[in-house]
N, C-alpha and C. Protein backbone atom coordinates (compact mmCIF):
# COMPACT_ATOMS: atom_id res chain seq x y z
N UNK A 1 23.13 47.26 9.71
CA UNK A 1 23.78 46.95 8.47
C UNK A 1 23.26 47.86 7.35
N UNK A 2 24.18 47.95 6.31
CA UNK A 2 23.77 48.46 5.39
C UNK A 2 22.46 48.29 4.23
N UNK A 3 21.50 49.56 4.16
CA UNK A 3 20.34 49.18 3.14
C UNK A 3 20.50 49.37 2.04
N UNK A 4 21.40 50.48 1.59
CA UNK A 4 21.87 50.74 0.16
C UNK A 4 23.64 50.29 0.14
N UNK A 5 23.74 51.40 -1.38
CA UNK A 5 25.33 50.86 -1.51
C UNK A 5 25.52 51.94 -1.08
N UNK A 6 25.48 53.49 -0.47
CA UNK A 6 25.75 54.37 -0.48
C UNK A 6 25.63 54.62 1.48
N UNK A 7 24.98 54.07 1.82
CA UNK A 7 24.79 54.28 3.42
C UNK A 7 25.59 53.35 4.42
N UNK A 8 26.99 53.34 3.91
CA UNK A 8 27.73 52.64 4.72
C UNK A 8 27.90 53.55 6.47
N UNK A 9 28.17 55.10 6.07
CA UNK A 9 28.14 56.03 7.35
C UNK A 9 26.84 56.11 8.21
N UNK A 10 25.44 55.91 7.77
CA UNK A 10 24.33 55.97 8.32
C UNK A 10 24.54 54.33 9.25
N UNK A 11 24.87 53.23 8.30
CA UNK A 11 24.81 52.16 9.24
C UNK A 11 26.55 51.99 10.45
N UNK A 12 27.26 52.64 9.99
CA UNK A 12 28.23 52.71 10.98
C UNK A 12 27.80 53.44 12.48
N UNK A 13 27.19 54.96 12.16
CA UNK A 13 26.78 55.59 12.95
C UNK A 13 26.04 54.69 13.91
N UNK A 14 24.86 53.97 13.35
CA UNK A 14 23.96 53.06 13.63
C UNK A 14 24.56 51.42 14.99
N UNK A 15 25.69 51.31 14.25
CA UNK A 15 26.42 50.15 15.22
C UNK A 15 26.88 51.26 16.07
N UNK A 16 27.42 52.53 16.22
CA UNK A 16 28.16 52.95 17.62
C UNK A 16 27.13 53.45 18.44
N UNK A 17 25.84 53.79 18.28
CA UNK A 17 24.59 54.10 18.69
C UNK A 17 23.94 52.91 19.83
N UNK A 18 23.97 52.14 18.96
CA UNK A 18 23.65 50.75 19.52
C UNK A 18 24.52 50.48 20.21
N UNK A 19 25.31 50.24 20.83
CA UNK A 19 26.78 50.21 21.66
C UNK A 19 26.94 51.07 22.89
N UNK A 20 27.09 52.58 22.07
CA UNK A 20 27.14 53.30 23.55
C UNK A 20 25.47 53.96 24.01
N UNK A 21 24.57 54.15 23.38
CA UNK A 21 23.92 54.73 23.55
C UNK A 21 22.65 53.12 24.30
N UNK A 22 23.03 52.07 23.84
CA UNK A 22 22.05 51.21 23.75
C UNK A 22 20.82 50.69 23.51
N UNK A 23 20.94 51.37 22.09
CA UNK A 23 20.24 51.46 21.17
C UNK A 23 19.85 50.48 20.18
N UNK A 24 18.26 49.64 20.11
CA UNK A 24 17.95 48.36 19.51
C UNK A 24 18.51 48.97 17.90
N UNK A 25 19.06 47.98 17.08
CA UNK A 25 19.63 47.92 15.97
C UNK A 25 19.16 48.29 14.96
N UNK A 26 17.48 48.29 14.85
CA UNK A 26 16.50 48.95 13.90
C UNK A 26 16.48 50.29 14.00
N UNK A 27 15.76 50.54 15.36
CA UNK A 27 15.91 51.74 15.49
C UNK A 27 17.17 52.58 16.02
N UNK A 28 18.43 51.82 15.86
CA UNK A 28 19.53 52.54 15.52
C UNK A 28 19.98 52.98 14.30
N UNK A 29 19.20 52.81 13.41
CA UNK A 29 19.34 53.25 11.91
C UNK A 29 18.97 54.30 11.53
N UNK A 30 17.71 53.79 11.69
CA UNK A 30 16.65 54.99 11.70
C UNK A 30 17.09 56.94 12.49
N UNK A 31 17.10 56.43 13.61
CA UNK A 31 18.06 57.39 14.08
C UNK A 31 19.30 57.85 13.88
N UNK A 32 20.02 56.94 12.99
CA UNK A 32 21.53 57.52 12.36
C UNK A 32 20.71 57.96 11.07
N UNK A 33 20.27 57.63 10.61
CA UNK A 33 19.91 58.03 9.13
C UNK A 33 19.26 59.55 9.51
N UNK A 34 18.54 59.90 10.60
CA UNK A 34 17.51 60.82 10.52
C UNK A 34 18.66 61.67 11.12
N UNK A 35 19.31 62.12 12.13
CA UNK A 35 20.39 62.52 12.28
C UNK A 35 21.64 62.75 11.03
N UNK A 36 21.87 61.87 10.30
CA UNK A 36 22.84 62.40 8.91
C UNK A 36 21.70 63.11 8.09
N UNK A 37 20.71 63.12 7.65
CA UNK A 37 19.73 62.96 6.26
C UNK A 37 18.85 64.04 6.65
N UNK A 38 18.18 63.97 7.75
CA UNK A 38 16.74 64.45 8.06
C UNK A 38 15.68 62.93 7.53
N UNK A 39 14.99 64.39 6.65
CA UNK A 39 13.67 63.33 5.14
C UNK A 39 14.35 63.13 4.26
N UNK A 40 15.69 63.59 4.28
CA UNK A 40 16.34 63.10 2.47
C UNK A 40 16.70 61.44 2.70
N UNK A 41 16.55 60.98 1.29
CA UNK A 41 17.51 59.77 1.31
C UNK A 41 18.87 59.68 1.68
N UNK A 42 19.46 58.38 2.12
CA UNK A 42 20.87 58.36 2.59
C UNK A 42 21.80 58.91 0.90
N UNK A 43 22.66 59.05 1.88
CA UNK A 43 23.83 59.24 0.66
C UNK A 43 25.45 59.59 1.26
N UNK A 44 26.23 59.64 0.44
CA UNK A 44 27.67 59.54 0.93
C UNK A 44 27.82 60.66 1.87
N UNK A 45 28.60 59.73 2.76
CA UNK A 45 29.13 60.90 4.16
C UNK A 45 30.27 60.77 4.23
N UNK A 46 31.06 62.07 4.92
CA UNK A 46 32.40 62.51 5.01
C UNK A 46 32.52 62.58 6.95
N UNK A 47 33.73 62.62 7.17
CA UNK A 47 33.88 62.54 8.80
C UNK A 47 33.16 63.40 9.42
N UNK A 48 33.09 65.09 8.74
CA UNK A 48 32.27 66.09 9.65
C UNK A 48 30.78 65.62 9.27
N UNK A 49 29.94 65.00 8.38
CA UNK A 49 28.79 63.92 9.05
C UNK A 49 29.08 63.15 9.55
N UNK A 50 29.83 62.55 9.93
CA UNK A 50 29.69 61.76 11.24
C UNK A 50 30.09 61.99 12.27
N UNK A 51 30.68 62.83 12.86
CA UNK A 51 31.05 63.54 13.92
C UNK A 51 29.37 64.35 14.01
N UNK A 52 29.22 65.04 13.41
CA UNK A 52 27.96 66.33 13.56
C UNK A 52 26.66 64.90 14.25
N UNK A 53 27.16 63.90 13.34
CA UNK A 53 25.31 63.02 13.64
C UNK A 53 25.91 62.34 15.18
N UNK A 54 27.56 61.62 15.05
CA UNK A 54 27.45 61.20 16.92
C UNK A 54 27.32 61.85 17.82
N UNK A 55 27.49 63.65 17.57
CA UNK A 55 27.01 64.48 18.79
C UNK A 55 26.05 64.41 19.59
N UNK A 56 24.89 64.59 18.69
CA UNK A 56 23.54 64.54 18.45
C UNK A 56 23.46 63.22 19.52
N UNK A 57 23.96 62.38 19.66
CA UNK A 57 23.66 60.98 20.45
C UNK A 57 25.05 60.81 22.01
N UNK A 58 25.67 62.75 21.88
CA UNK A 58 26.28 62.48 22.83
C UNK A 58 27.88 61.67 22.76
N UNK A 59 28.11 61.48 21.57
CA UNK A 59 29.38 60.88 21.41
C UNK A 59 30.20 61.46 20.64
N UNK A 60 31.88 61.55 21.11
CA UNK A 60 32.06 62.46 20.28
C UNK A 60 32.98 61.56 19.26
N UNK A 61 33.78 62.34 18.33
CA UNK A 61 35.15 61.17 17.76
C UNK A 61 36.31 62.07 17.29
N UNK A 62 37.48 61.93 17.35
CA UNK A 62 38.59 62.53 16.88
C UNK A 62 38.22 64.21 15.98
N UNK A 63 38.86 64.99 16.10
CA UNK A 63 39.31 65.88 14.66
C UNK A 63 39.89 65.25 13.89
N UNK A 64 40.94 64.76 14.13
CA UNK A 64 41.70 64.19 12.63
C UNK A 64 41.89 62.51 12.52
N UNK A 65 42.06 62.94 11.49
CA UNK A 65 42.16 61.78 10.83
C UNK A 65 43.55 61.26 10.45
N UNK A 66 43.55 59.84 10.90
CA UNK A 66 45.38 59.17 11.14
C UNK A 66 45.40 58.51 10.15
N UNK A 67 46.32 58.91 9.52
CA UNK A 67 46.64 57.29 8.31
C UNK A 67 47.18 56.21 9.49
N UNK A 68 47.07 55.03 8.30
CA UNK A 68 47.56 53.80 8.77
C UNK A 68 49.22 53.81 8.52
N UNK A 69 50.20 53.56 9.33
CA UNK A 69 51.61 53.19 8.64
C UNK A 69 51.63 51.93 8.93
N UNK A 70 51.07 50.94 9.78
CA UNK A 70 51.22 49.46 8.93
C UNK A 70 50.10 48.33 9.50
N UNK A 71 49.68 47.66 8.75
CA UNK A 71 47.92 46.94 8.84
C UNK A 71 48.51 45.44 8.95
N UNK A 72 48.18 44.88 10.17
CA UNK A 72 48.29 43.14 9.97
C UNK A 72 47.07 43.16 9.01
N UNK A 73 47.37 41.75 8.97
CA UNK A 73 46.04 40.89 8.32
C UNK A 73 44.82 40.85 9.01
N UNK A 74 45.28 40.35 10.14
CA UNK A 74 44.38 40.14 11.23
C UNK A 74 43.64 41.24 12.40
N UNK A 75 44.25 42.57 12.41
CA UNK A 75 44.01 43.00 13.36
C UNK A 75 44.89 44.87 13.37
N UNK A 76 43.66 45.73 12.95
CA UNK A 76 44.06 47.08 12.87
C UNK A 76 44.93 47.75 13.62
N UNK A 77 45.61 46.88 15.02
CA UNK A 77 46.73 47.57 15.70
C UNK A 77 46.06 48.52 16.83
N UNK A 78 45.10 48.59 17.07
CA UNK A 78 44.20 50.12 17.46
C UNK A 78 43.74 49.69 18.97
N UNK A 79 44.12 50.24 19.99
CA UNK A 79 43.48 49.91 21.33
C UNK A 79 42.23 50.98 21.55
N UNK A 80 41.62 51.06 20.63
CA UNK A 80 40.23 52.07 21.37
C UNK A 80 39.11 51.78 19.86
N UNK A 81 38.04 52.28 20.03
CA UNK A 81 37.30 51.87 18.76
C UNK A 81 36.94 53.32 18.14
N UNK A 82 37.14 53.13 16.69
CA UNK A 82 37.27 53.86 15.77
C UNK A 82 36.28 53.20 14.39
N UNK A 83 36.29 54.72 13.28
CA UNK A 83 35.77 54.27 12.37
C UNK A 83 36.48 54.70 11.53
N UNK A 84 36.52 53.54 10.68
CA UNK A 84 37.85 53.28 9.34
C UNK A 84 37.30 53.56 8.37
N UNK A 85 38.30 54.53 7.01
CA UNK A 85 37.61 54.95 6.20
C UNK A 85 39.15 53.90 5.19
N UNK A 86 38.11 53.49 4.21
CA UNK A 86 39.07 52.92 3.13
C UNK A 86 39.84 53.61 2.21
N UNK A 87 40.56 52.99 1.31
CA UNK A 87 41.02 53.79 0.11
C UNK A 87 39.65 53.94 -0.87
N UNK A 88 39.93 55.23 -1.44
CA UNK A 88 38.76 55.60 -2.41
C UNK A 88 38.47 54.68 -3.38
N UNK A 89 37.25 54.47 -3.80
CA UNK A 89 36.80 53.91 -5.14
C UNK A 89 37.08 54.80 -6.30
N UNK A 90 36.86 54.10 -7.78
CA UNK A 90 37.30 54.83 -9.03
C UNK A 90 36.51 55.98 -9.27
N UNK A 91 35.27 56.36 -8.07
CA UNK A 91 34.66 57.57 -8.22
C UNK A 91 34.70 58.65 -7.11
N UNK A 92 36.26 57.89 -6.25
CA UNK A 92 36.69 58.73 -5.35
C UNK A 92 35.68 58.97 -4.09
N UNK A 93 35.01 58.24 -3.42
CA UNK A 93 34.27 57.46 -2.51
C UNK A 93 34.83 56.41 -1.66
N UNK A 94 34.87 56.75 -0.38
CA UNK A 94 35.36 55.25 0.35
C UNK A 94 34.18 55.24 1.24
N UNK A 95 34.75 53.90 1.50
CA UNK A 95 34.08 53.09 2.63
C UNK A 95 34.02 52.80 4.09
N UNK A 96 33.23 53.31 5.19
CA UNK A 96 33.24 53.17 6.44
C UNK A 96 33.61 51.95 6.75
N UNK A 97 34.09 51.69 8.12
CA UNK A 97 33.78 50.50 8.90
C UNK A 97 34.11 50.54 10.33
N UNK A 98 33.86 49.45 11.04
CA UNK A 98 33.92 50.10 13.02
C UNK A 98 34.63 49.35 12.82
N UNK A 99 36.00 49.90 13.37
CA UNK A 99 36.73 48.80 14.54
C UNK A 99 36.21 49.07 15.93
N UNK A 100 35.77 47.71 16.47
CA UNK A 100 35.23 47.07 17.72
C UNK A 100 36.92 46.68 18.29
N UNK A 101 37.36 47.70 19.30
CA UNK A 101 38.92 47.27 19.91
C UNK A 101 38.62 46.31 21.28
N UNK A 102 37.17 45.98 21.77
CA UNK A 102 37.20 45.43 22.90
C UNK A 102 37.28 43.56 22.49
N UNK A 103 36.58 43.81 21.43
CA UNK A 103 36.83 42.46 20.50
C UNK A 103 37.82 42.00 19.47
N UNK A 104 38.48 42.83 19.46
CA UNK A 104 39.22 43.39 18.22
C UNK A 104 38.83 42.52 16.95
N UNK A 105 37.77 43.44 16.80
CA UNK A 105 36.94 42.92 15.35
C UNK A 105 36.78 44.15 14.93
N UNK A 106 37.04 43.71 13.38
CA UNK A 106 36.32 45.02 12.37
C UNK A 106 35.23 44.83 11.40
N UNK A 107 34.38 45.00 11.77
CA UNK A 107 33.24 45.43 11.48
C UNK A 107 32.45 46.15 10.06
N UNK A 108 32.25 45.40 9.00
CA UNK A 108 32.13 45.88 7.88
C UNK A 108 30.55 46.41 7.74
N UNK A 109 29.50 46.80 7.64
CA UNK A 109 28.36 47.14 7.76
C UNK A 109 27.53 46.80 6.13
N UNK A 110 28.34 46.09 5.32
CA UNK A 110 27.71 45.63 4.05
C UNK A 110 27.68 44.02 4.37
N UNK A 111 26.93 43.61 4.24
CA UNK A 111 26.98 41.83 4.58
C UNK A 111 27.51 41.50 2.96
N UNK A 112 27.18 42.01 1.89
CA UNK A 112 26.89 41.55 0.93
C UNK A 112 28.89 41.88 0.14
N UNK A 113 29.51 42.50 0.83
CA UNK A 113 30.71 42.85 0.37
C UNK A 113 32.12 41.85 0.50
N UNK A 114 32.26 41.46 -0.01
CA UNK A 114 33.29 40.28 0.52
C UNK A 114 35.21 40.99 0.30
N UNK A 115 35.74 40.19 0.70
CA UNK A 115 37.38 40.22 0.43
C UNK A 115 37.87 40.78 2.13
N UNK A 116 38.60 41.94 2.03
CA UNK A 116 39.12 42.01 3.12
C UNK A 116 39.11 43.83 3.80
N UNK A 117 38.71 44.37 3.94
CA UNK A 117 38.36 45.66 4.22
C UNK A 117 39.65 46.13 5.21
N UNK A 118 40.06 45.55 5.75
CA UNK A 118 40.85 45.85 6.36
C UNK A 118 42.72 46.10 5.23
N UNK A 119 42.87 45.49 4.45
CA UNK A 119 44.13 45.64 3.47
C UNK A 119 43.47 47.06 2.70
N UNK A 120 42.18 47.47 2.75
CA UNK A 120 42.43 48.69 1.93
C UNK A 120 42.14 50.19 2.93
N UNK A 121 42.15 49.82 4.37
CA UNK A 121 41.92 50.92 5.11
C UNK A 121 42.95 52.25 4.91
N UNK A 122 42.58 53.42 5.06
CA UNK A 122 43.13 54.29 4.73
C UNK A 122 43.60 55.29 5.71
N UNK A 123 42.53 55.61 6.66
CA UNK A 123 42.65 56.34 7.97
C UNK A 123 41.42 56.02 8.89
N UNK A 124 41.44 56.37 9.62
CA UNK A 124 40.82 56.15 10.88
C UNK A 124 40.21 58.16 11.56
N UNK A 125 39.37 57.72 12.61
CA UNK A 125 39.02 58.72 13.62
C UNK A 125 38.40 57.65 14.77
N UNK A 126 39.28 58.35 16.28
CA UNK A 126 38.98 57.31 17.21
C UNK A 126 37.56 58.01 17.92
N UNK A 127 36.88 56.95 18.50
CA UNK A 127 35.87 56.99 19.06
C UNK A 127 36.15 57.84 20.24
N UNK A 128 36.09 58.64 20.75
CA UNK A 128 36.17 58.78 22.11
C UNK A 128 35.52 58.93 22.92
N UNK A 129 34.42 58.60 23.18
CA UNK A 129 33.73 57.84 24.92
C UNK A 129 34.30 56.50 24.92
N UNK A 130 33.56 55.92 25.99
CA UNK A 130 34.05 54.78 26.26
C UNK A 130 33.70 53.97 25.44
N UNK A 131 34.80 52.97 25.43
CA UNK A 131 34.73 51.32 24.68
C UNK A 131 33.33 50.96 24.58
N UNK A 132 32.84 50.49 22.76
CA UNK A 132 31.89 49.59 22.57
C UNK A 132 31.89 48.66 23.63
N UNK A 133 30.68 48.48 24.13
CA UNK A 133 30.63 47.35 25.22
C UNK A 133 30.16 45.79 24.58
């Protein structure tokens, strides 16, 4: 989960780590963070950091990036697991999140964020190794 407001991609990285790589949840952070960052502090990431840091762990994910053309309430539509990038904030910043397609859960990595993450998703990049287990 997320430690700042800014390391939503370090803790996303962090849940697909833990998943395919099977990787304990602490030190799945740590290792997404040190992989995006090095020694720097976290800070906002774009898809080519997160693609460049899941290599590094052997996983790869899409080139491009799909908009959404239409979002239930309930459920991103998506048979494979991906990471969802929101619509931008007023400082032009969005927000990660995993869709988990074996559960079909989506996965927000801020505990502290409430409403619905899924009504403001924007595009996606699919995971491609195999399904979160």
């Amino acid at each position: 989960m997320q430690e700042k407001s800014n390391d939503c991609g370090v803790a996303c990285i962090a849940m697909i780590i833990n998943k395919y790589v099977n990787c304990p949840q602490p030190k799945a952070y740590s290792l997404a963070k040190n992989a995006l960052f090095g020694d720097e502090p976290a800070s906002y990431t774009g898809v080519k950091d997160l693609r460049r840091a899941l290599r590094h762990f052997g996983i790869d994910i899409g080139k491009q990036r799909y908009p959404f053309k239409k979002i239930s309430k309930t459920d991103m539509g998506l048979s494979f697991d991906a990471i969802i990038g929101t619509q931008p904030n007023h400082n032009g910043y969005w927000h990660w999140l995993v869709w988990d397609a074996s559960n079909r859960r989506l996965i927000d990595p801020n505990p502290k964020k409430k409403g619905f993450g899924h009504r403001s998703a924007s595009h996606y990049v699919k995971v491609l190794s195999e399904g979160l287990r």
